[in-house]
Structures are given as structure tokens and as C-alpha cells.
PDB file of N, CA and C in Angstrom:
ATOM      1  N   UNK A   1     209.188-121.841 -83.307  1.00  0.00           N
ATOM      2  CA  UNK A   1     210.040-121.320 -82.261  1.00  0.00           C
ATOM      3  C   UNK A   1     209.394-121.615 -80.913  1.00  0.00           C
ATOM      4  N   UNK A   2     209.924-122.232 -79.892  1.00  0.00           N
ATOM      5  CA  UNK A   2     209.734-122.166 -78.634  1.00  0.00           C
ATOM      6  C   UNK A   2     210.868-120.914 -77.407  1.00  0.00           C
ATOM      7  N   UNK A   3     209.546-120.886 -76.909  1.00  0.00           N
ATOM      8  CA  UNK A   3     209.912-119.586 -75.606  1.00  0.00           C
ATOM      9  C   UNK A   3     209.649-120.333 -74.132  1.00  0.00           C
ATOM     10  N   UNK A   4     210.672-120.254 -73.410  1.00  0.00           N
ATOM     11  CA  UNK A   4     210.610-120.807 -72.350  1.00  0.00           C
ATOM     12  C   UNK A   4     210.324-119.426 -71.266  1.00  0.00           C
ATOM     13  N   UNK A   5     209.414-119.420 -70.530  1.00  0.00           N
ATOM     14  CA  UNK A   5     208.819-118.331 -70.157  1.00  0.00           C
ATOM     15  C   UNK A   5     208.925-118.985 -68.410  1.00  0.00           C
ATOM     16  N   UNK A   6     209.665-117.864 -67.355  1.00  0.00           N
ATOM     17  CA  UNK A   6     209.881-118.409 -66.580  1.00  0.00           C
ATOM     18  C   UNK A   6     209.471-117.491 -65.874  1.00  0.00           C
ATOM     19  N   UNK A   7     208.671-117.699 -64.248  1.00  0.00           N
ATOM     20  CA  UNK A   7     208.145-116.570 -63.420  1.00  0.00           C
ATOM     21  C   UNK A   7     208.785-116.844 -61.811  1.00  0.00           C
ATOM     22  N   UNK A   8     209.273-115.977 -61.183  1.00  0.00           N
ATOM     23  CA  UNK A   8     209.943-117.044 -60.081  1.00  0.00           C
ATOM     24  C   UNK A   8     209.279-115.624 -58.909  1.00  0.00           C
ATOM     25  N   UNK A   9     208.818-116.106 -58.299  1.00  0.00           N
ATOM     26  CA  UNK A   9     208.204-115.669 -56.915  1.00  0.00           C
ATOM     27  C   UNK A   9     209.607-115.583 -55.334  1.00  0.00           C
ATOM     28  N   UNK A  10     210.158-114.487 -55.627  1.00  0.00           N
ATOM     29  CA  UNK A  10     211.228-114.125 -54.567  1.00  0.00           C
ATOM     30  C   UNK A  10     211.272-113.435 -53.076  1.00  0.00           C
ATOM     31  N   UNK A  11     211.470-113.852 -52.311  1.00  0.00           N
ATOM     32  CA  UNK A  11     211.042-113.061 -51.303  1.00  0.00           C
ATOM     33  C   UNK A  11     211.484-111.505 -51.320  1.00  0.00           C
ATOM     34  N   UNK A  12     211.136-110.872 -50.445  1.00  0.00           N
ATOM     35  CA  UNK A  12     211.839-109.234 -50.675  1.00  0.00           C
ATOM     36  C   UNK A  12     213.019-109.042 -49.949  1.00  0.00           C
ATOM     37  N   UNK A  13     213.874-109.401 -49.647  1.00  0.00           N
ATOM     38  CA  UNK A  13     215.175-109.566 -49.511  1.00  0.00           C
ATOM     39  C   UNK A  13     215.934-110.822 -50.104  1.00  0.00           C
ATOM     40  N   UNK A  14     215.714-111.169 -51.361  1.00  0.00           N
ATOM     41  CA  UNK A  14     216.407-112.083 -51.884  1.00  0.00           C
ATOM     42  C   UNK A  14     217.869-111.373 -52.333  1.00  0.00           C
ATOM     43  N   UNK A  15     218.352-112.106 -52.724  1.00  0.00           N
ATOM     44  CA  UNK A  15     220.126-111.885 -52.939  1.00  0.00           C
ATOM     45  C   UNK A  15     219.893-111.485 -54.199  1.00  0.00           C
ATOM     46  N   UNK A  16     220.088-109.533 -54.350  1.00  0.00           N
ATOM     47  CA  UNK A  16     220.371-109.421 -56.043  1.00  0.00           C
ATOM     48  C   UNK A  16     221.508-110.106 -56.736  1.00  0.00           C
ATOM     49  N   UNK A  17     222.556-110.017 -55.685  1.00  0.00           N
ATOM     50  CA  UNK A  17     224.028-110.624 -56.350  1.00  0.00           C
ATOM     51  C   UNK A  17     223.768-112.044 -56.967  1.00  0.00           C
ATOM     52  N   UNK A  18     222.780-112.696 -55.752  1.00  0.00           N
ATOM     53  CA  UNK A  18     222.804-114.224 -56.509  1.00  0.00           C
ATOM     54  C   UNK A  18     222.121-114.501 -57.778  1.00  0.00           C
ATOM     55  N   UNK A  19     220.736-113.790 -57.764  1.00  0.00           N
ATOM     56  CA  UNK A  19     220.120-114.098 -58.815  1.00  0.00           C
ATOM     57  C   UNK A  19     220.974-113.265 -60.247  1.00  0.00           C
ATOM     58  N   UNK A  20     221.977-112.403 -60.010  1.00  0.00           N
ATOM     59  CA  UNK A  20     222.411-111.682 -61.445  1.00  0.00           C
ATOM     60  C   UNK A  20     223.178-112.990 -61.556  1.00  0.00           C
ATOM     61  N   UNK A  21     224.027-113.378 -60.825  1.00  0.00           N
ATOM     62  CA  UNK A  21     224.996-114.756 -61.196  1.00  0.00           C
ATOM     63  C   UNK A  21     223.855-115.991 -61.997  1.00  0.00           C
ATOM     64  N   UNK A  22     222.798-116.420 -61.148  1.00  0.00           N
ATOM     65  CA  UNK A  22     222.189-117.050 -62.099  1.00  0.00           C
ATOM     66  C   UNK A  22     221.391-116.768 -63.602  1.00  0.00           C
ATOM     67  N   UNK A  23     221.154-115.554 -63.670  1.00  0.00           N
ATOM     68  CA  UNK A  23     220.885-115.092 -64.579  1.00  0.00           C
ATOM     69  C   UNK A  23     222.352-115.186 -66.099  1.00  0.00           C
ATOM     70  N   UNK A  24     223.315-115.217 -65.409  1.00  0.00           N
ATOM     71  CA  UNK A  24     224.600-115.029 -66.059  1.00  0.00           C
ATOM     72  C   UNK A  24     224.170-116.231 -66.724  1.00  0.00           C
ATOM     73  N   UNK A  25     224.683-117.564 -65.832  1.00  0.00           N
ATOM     74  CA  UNK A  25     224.602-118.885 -65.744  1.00  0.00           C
ATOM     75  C   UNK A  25     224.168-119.311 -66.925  1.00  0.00           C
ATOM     76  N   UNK A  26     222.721-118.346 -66.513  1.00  0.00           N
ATOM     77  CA  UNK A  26     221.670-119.054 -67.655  1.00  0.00           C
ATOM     78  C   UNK A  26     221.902-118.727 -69.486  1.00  0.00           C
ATOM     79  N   UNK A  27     222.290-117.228 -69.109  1.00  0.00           N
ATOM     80  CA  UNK A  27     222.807-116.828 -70.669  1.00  0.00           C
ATOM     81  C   UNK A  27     223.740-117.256 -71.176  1.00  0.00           C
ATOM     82  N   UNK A  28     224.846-118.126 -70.271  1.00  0.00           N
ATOM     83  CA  UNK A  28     225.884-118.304 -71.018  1.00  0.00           C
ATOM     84  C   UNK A  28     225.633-119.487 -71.861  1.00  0.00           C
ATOM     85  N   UNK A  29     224.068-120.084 -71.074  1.00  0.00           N
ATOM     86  CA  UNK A  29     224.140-121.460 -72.160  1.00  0.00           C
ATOM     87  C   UNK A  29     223.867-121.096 -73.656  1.00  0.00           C
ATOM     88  N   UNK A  30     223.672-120.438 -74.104  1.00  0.00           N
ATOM     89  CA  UNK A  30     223.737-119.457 -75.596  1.00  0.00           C
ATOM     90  C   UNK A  30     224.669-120.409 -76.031  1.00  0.00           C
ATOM     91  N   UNK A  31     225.987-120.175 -75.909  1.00  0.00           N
ATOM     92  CA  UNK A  31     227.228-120.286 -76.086  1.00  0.00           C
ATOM     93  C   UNK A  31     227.179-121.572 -76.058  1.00  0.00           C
ATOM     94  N   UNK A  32     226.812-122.774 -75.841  1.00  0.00           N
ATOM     95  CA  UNK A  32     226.990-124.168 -75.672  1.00  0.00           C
ATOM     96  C   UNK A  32     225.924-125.289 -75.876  1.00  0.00           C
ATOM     97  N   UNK A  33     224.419-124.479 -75.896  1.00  0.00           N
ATOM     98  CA  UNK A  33     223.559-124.954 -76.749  1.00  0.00           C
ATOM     99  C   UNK A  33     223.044-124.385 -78.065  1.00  0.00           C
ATOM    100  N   UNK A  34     223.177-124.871 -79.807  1.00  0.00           N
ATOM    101  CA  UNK A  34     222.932-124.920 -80.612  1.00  0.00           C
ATOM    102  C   UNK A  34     221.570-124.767 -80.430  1.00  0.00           C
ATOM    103  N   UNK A  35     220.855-123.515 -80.910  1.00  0.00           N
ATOM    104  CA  UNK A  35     219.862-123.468 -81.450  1.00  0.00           C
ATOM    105  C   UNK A  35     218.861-122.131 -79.929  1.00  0.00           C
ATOM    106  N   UNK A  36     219.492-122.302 -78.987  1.00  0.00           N
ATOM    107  CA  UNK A  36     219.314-121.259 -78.088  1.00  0.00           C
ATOM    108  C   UNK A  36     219.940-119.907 -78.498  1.00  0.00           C
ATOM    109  N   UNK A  37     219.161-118.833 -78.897  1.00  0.00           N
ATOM    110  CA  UNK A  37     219.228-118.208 -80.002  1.00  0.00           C
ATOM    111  C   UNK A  37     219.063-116.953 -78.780  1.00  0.00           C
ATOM    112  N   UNK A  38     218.273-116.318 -78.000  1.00  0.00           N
ATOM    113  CA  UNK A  38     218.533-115.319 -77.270  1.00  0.00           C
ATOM    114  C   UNK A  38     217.365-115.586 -75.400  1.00  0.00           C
ATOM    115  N   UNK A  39     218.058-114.680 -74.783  1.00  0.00           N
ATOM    116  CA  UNK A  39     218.086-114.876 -73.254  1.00  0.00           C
ATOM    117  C   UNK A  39     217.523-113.392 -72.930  1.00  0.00           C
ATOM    118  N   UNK A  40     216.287-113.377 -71.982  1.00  0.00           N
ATOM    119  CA  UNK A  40     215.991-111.949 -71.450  1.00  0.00           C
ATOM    120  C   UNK A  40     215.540-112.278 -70.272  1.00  0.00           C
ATOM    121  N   UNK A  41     215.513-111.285 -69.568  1.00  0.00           N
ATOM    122  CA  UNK A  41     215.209-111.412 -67.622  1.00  0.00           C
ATOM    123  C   UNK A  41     214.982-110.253 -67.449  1.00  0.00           C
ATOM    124  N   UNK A  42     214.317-109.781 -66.111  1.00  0.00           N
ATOM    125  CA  UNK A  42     214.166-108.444 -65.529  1.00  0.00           C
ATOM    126  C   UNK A  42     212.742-108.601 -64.865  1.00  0.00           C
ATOM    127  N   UNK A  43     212.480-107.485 -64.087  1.00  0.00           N
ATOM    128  CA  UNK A  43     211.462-107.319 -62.967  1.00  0.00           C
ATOM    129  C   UNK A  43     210.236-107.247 -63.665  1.00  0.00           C
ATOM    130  N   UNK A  44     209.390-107.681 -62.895  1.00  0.00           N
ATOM    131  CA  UNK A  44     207.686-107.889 -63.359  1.00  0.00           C
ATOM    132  C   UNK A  44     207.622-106.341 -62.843  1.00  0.00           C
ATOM    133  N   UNK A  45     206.981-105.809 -63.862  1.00  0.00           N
ATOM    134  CA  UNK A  45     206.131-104.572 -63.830  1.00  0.00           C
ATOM    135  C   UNK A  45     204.763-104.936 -63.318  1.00  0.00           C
ATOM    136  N   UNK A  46     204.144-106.177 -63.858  1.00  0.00           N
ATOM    137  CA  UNK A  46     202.998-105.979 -63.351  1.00  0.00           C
ATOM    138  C   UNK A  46     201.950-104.893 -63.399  1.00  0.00           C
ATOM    139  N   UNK A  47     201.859-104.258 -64.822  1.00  0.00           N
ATOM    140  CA  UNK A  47     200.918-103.523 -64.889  1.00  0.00           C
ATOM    141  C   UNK A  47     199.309-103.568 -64.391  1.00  0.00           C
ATOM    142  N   UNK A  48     199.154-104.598 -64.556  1.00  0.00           N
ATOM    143  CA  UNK A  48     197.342-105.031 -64.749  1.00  0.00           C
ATOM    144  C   UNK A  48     197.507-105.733 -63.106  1.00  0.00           C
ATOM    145  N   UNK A  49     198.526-105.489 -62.431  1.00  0.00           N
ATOM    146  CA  UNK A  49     198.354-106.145 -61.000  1.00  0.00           C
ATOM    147  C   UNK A  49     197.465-107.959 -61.339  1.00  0.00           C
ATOM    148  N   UNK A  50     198.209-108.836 -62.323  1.00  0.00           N
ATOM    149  CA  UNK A  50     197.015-109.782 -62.339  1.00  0.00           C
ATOM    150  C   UNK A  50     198.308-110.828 -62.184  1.00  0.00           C
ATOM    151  N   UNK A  51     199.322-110.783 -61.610  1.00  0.00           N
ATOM    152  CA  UNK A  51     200.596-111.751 -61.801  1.00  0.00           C
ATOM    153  C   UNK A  51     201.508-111.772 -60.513  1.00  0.00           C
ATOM    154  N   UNK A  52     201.194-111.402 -59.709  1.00  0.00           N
ATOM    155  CA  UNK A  52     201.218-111.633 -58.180  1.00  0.00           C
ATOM    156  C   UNK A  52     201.175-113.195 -57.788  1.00  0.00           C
ATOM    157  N   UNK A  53     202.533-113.552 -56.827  1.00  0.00           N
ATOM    158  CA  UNK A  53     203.256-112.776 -56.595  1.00  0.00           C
ATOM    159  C   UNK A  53     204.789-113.007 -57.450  1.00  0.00           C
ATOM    160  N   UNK A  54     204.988-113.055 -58.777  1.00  0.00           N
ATOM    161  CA  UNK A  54     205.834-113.538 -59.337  1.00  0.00           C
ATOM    162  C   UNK A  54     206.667-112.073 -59.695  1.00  0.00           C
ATOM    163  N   UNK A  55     207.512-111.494 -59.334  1.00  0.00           N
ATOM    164  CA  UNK A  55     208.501-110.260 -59.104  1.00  0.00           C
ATOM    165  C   UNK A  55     209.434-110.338 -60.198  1.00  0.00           C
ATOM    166  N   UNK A  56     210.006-111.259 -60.753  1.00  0.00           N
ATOM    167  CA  UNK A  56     210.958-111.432 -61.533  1.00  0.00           C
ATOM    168  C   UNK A  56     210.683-113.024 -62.780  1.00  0.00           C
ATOM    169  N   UNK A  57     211.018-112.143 -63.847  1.00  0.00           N
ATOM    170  CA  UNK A  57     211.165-113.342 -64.511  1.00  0.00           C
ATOM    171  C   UNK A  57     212.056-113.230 -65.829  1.00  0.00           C
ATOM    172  N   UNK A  58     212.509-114.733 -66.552  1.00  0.00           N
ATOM    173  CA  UNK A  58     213.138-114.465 -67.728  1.00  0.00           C
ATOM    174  C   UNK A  58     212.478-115.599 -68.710  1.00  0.00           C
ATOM    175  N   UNK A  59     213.285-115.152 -69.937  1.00  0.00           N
ATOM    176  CA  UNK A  59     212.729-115.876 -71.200  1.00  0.00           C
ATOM    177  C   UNK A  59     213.974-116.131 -72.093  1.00  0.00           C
ATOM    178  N   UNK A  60     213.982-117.649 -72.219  1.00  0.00           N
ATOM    179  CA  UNK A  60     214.385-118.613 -73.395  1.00  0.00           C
ATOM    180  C   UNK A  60     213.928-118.662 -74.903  1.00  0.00           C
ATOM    181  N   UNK A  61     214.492-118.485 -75.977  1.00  0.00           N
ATOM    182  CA  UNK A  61     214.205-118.353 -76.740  1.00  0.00           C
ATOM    183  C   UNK A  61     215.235-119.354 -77.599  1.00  0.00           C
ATOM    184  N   UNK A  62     214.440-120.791 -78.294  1.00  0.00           N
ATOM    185  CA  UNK A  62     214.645-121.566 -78.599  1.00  0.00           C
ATOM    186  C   UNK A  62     213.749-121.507 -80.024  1.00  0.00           C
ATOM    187  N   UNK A  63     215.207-122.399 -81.348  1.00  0.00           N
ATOM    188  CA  UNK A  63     214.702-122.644 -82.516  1.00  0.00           C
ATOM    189  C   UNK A  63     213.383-123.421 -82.797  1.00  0.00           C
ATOM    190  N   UNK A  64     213.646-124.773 -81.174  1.00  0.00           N
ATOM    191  CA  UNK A  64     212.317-125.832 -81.803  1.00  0.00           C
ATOM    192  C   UNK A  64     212.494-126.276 -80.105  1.00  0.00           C
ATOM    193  N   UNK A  65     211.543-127.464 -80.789  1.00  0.00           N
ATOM    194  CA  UNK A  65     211.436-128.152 -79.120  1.00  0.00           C
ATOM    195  C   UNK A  65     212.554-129.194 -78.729  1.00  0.00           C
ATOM    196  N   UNK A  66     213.892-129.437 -79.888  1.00  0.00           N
ATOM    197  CA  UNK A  66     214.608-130.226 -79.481  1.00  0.00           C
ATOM    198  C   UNK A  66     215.623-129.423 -78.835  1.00  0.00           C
ATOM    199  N   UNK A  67     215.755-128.200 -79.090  1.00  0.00           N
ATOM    200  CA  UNK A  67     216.528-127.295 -78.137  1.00  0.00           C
ATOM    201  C   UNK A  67     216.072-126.813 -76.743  1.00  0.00           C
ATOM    202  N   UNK A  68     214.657-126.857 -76.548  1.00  0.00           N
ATOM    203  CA  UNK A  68     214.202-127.148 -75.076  1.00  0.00           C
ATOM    204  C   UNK A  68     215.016-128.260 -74.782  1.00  0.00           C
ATOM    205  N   UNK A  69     214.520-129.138 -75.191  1.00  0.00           N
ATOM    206  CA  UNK A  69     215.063-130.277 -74.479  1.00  0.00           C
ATOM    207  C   UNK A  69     216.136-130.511 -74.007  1.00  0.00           C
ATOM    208  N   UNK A  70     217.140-130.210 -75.114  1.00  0.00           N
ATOM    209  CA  UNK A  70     218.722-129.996 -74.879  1.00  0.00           C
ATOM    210  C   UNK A  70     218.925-129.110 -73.277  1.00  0.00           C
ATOM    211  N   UNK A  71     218.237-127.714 -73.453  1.00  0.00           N
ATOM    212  CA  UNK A  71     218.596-127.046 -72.746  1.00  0.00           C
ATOM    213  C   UNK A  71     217.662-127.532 -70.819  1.00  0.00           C
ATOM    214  N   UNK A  72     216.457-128.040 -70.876  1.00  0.00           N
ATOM    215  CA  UNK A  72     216.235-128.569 -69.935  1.00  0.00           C
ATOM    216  C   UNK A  72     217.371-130.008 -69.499  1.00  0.00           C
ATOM    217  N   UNK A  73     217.941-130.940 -70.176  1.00  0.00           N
ATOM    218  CA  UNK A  73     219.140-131.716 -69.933  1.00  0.00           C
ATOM    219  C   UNK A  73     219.911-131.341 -69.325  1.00  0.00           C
ATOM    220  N   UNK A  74     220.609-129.856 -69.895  1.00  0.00           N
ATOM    221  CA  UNK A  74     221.729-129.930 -69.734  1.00  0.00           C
ATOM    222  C   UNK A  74     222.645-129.579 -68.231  1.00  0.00           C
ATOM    223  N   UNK A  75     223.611-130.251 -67.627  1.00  0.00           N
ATOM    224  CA  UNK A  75     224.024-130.071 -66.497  1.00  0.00           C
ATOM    225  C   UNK A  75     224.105-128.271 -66.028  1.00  0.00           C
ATOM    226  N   UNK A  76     224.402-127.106 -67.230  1.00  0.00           N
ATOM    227  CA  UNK A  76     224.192-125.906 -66.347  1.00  0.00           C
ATOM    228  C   UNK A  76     222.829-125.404 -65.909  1.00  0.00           C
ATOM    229  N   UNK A  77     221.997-126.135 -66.961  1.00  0.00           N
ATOM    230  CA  UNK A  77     220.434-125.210 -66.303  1.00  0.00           C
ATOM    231  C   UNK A  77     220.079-125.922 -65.289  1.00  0.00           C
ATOM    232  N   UNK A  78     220.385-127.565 -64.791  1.00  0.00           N
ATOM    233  CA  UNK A  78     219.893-128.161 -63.687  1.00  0.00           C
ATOM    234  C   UNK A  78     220.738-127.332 -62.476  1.00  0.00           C
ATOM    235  N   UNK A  79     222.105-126.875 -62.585  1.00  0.00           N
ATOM    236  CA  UNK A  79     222.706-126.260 -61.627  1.00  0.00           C
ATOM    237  C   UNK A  79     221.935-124.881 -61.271  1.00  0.00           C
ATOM    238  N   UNK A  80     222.218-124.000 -62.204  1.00  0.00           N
ATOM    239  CA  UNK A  80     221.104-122.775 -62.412  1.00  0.00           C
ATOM    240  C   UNK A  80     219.795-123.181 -61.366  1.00  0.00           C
ATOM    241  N   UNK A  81     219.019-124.097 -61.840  1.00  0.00           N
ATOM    242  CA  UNK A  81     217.957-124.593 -61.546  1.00  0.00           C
ATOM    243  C   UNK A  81     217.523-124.520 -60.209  1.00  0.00           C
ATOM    244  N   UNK A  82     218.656-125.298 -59.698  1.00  0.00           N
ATOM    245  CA  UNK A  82     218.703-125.674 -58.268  1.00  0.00           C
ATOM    246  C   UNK A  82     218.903-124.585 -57.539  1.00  0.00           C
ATOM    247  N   UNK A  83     219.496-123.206 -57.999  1.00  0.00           N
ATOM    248  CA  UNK A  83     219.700-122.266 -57.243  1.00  0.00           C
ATOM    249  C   UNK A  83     218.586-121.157 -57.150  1.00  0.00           C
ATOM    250  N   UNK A  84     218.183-121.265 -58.318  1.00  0.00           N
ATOM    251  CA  UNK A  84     216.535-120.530 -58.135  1.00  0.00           C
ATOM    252  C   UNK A  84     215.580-121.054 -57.192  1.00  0.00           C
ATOM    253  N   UNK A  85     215.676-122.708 -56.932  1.00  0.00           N
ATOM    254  CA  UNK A  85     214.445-123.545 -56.616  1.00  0.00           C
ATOM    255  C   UNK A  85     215.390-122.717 -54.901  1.00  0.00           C
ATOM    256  N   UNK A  86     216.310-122.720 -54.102  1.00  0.00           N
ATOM    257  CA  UNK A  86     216.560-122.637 -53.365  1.00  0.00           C
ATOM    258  C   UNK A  86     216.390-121.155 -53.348  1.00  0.00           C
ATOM    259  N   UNK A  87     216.485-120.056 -53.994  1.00  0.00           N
ATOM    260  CA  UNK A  87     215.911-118.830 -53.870  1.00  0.00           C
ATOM    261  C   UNK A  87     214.492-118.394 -53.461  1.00  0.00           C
ATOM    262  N   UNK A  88     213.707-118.664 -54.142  1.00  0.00           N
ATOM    263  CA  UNK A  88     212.186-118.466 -54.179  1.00  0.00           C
ATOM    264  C   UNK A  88     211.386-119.064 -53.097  1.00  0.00           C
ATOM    265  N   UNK A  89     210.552-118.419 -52.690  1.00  0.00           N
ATOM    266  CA  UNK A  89     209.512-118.556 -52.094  1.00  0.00           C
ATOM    267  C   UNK A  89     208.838-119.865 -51.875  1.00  0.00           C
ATOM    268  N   UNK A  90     209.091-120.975 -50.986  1.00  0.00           N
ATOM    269  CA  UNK A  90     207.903-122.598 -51.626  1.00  0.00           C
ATOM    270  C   UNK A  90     208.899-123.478 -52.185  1.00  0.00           C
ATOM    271  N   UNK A  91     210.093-122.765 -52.557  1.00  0.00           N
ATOM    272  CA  UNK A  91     211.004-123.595 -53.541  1.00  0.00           C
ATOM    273  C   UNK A  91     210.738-123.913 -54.567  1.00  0.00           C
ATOM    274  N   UNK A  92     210.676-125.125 -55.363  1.00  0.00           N
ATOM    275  CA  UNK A  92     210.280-125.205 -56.301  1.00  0.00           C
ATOM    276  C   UNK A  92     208.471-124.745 -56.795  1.00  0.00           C
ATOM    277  N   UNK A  93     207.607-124.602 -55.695  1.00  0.00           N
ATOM    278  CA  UNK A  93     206.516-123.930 -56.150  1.00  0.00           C
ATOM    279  C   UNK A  93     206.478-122.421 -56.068  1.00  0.00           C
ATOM    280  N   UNK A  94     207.461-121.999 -56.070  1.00  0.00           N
ATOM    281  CA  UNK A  94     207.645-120.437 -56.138  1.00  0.00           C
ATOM    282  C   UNK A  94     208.142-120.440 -57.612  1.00  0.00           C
ATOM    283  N   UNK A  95     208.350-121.111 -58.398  1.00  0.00           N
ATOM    284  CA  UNK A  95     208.597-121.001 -59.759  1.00  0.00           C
ATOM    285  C   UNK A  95     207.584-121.559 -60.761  1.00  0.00           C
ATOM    286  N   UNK A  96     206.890-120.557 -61.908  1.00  0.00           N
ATOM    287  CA  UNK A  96     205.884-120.792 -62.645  1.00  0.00           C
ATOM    288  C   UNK A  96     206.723-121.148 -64.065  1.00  0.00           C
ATOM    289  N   UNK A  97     206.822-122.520 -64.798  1.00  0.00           N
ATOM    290  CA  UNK A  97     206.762-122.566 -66.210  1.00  0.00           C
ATOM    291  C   UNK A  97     205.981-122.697 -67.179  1.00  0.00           C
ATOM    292  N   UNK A  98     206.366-121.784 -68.150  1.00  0.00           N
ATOM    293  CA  UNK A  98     205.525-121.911 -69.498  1.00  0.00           C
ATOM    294  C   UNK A  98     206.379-122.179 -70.706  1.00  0.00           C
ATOM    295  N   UNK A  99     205.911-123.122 -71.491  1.00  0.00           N
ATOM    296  CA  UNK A  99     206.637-123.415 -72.812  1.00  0.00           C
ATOM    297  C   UNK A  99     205.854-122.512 -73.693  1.00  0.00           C
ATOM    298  N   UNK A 100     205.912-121.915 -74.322  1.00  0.00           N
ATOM    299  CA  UNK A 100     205.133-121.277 -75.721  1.00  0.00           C
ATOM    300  C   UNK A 100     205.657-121.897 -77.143  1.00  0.00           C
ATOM    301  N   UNK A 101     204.991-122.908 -77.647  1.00  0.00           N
ATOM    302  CA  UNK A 101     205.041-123.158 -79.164  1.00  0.00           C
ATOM    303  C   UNK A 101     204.481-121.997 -79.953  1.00  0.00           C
ATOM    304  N   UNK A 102     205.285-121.101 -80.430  1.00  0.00           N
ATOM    305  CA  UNK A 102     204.717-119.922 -80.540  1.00  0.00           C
ATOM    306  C   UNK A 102     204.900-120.038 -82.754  1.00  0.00           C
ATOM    307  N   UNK A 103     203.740-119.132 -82.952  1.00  0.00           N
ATOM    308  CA  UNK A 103     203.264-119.498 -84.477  1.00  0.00           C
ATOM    309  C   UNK A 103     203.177-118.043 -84.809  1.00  0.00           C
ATOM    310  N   UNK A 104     203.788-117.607 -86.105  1.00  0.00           N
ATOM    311  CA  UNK A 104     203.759-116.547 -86.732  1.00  0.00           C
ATOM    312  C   UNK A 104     202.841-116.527 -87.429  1.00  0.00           C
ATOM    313  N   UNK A 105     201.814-115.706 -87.463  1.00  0.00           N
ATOM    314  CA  UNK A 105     200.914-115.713 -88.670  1.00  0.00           C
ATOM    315  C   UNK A 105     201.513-114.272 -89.493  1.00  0.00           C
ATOM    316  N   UNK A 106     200.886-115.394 -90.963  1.00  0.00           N
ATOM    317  CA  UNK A 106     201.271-114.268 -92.410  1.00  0.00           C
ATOM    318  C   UNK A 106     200.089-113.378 -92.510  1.00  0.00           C
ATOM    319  N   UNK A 107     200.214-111.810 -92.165  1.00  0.00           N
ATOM    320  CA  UNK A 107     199.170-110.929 -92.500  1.00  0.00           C
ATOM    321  C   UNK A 107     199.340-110.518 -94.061  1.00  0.00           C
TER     322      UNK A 107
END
């Protein structure tokens, strides 16, 4: 399973309205990419204060890495894309990605 782990650095008056629309955006690709299996977002708590200054983030949750791929392709997440990169802080360096090839171990 791959997790697309996304951190986006917003200023403090960013547009809640806009980012819930992109957030929409992003979940609806569920619905149109095979194998994109579930979508989560919401505010950095930031407990351990060690993730500064990234305020908001969400997570992709993909069968394998050919459904990354799909879903990095596809014309709604580049749209999506573009509207975060124009949200955040730096633009596109106000946004942190992480892929996680993530491995279950059998206890």
C-alpha cells in the first residue's frame, strides 16, 4: 500500500472556503481512480511542536504505486495541484511530499 502524505504550509488568512473546495476536488478522485481506496485532511495539531510551519495536511491512500501514478497524472490532481501551489506560502515550496511504501508486519 502506498500513502501519499501531503503537508502544505498556509498563510494565516488563507481562504477556508478555497482549500475545503480543494480538498473536495481531491476526494472526489476516489470515484475515478481505481485503486484510490480512501482520502483524509485536517489541521496539524502539532503536538511535539517539531512540524512547523506546515498547518494543514492530507493523506492518499493508494493500493500500489501504479495508482500513485495514475493519480499524480491525472488532469484533476494537476488542477487541485495548482491551486494549493497558489495557496501556500513559497508556492510550490510551501508544500512538503511524502510517498510511504508502507509494509505490514505479521506479529
Amino acid at each position: 500500500m502506498m500513502k501519499h502524505v501531503v503537508l502544505l504550509d498556509l498563510p494565516e488568512d488563507y481562504d477556508e472556503e478555497e482549500l475545503f473546495n480543494i480538498m473536495l476536488g481531491i476526494g472526489d478522485l476516489i470515484q475515478v481512480i481505481p485503486g484510490f481506496t480512501k482520502f483524509e485532511h485536517g489541521p496539524n495539531r502539532d503536538f511535539e511542536a517539531m512540524s512547523k510551519p506546515h498547518g494543514y495536511g492530507f493523506i492518499c491512500h493508494f493500493d500500489d504505486e501504479d495508482t500513485a501514478h495514475q493519480y499524480i497524472a491525472h488532469s484533476g490532481h494537476i488542477a487541485m495541484g495548482k491551486r494549493l501551489v497558489e495557496m501556500c506560502n513559497g508556492g510550490i515550496d510551501g508544500i512538503t511530499v511524502i510517498d510511504l511504501d508502507v509494509a505490514t508486519l505479521d506479529t
